[in-house]
Protein backbone atom coordinates (compact mmCIF):
# COMPACT_ATOMS: atom_id res chain seq x y z
CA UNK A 1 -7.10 -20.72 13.84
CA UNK A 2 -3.92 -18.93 13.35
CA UNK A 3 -3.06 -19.02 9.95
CA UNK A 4 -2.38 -15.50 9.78
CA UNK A 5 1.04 -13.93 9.05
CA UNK A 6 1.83 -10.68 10.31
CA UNK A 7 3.57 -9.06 7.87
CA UNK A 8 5.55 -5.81 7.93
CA UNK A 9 7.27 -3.64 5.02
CA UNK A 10 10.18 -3.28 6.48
CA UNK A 11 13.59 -1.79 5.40
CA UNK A 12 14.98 -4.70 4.97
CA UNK A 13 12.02 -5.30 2.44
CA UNK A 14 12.57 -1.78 0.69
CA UNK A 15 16.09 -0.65 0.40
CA UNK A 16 15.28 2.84 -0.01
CA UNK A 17 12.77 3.75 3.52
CA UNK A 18 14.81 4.69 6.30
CA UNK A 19 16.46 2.17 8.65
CA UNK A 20 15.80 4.33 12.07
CA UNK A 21 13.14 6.37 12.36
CA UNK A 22 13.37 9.64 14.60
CA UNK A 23 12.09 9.28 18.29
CA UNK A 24 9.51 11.42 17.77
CA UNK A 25 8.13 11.77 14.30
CA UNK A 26 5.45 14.87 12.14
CA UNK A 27 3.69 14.02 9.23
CA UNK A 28 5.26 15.37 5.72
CA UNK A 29 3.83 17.08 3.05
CA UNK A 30 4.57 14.44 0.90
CA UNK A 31 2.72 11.60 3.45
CA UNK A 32 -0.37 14.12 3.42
CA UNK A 33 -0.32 13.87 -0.10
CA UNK A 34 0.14 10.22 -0.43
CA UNK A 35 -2.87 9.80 2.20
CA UNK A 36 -5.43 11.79 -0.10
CA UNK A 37 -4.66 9.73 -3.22
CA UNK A 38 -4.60 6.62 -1.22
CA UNK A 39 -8.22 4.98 -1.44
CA UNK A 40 -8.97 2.23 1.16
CA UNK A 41 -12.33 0.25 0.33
CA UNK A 42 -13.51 -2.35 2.78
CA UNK A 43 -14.87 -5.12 1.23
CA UNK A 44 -17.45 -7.06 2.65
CA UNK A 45 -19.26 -8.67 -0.09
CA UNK A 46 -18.86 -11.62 -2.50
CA UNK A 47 -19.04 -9.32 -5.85
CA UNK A 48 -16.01 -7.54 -4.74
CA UNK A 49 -13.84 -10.88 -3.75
CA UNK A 50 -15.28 -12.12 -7.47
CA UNK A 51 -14.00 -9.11 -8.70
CA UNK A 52 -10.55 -9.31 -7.37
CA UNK A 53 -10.64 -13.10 -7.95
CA UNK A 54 -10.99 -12.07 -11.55
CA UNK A 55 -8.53 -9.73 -11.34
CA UNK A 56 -5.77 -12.17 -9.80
CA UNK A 57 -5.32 -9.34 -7.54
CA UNK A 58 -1.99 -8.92 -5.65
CA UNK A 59 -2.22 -9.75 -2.29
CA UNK A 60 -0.74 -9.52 1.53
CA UNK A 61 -2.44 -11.78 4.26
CA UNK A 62 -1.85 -9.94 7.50
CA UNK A 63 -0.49 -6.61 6.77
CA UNK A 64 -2.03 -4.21 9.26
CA UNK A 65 -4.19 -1.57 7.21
CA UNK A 66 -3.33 1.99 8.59
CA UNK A 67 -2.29 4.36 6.71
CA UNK A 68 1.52 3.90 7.50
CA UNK A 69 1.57 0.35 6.66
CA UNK A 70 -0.15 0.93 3.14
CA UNK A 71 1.91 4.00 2.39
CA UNK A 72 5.15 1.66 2.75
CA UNK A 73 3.20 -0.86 0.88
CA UNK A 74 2.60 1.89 -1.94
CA UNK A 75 6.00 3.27 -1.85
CA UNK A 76 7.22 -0.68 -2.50
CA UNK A 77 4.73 -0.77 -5.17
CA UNK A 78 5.77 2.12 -7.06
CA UNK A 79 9.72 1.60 -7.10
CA UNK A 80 8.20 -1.36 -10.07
CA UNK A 81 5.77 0.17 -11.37
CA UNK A 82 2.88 3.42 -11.71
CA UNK A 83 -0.24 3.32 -10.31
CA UNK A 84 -3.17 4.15 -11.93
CA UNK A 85 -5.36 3.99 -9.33
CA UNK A 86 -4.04 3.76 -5.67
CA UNK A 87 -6.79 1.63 -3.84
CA UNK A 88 -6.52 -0.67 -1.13
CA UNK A 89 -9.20 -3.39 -0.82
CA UNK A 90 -8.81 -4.54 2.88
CA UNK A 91 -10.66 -8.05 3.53
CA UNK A 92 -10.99 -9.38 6.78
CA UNK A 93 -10.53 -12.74 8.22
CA UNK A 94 -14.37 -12.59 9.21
CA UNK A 95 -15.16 -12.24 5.27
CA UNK A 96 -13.06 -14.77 4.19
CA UNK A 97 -14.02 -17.10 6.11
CA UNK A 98 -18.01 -16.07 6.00
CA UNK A 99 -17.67 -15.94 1.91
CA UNK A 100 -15.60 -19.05 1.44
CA UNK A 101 -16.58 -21.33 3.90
CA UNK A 102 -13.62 -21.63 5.93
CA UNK A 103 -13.28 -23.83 9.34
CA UNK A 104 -11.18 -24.62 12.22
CA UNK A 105 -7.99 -24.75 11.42
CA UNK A 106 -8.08 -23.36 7.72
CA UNK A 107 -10.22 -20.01 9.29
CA UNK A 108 -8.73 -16.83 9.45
CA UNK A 109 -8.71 -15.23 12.76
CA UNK A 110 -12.24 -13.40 13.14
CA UNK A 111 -11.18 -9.87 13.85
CA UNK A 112 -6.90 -9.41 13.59
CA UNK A 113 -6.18 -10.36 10.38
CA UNK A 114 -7.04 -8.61 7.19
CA UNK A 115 -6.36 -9.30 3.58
CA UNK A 116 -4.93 -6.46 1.64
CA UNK A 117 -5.35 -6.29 -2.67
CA UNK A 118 -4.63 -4.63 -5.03
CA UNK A 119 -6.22 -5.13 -8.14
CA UNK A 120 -3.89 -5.81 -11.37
CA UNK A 121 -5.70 -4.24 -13.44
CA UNK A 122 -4.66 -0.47 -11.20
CA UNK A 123 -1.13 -0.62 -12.15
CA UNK A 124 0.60 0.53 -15.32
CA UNK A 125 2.82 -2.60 -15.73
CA UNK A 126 1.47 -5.60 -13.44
CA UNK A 127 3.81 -7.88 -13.87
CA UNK A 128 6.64 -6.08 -12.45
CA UNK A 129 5.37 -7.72 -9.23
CA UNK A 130 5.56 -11.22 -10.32
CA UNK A 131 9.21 -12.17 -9.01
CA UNK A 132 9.42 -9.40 -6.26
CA UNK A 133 5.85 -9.83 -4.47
CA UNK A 134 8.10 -12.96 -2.99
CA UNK A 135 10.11 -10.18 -1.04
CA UNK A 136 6.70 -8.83 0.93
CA UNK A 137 4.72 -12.04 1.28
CA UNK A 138 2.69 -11.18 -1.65
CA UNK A 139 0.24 -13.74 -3.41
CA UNK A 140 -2.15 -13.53 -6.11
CA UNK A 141 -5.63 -13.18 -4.20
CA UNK A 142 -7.15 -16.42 -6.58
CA UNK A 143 -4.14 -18.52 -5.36
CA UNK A 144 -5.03 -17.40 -2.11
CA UNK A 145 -8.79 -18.50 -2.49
CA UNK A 146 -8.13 -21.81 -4.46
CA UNK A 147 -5.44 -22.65 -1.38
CA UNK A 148 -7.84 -22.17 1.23
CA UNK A 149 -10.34 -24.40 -0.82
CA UNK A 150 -8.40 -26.98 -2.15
CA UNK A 151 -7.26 -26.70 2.18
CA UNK A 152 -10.88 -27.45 3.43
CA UNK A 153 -11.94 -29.71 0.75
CA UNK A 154 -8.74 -31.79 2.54
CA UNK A 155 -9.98 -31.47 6.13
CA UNK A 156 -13.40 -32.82 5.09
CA UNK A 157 -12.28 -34.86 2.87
CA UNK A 158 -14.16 -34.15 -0.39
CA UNK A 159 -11.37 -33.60 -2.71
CA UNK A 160 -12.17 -34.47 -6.10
């Protein structure tokens, strides 16, 4: 176990979010806002992974799923392109690993590590993420699922 990255949007990640946050900090209007378009859906069935298998969705292993994390996340997003729909599809380790098949030393952690996608097919130009997705630890979620496979296929040592 402990394949899991933890990965944080940072400033260093995004220019443009402040370096030093205030001690003690009150939501905006603007964060309020960006909370009640935000839509997270926790997936927990195969049709969904299919679905954002299909969609080559973009994809963070580890990012924490609260609301500041995701906003950040969103914020990146749209400095390269428009949403069209602002969902989050969170996927824990437990899924993954359930769903695919995953062991030992290829298996997510159980419970602290999440998956989070975002389908291709909810943003205006997609592949504005291509180069920069490299900047946030961003994968496509079908090269994430064919690693993992082609991973444990290895370990047991049925690789075609």
């Amino acid at each position: 176990m402990g394949r899991c990255y933890s990965w944080t949007i940072t400033a260093s990640c995004v220019p443009f979010l402040e370096r030093e946050r205030p001690a003690k900090r009150t939501q905006t209007k603007t964060e309020t806002e960006r909370q009640k378009k935000m839509n997270k859906i926790q997936v927990t069935d195969r049709a969904t992974l299919d679905a954002l298998y299909k969609d080559s969705a973009f994809t963070i292993e580890g990012l924490a799923p609260d609301d500041e994390s995701l906003g950040k996340l969103a914020e990146w997003v749209k400095r390269l392109t428009s949403f069209k729909r602002e969902d989050f599809y969170i996927i824990e380790g437990r899924t993954m690993n359930r769903e695919y098949n995953l062991t030992g030393t290829n298996a997510y952690p159980e419970t602290d590590c999440t998956l989070v996608c975002i389908k291709l097919t909810d943003l205006v130009k997609p592949l504005a993420l291509t180069m920069p997705r490299f900047q946030v630890g961003g994968r496509w979620f079908d090269d994430v699922v064919e690693n993992n496979a082609r991973r444990e296929a290895e370990k047991n040592g049925t690789e075609d």
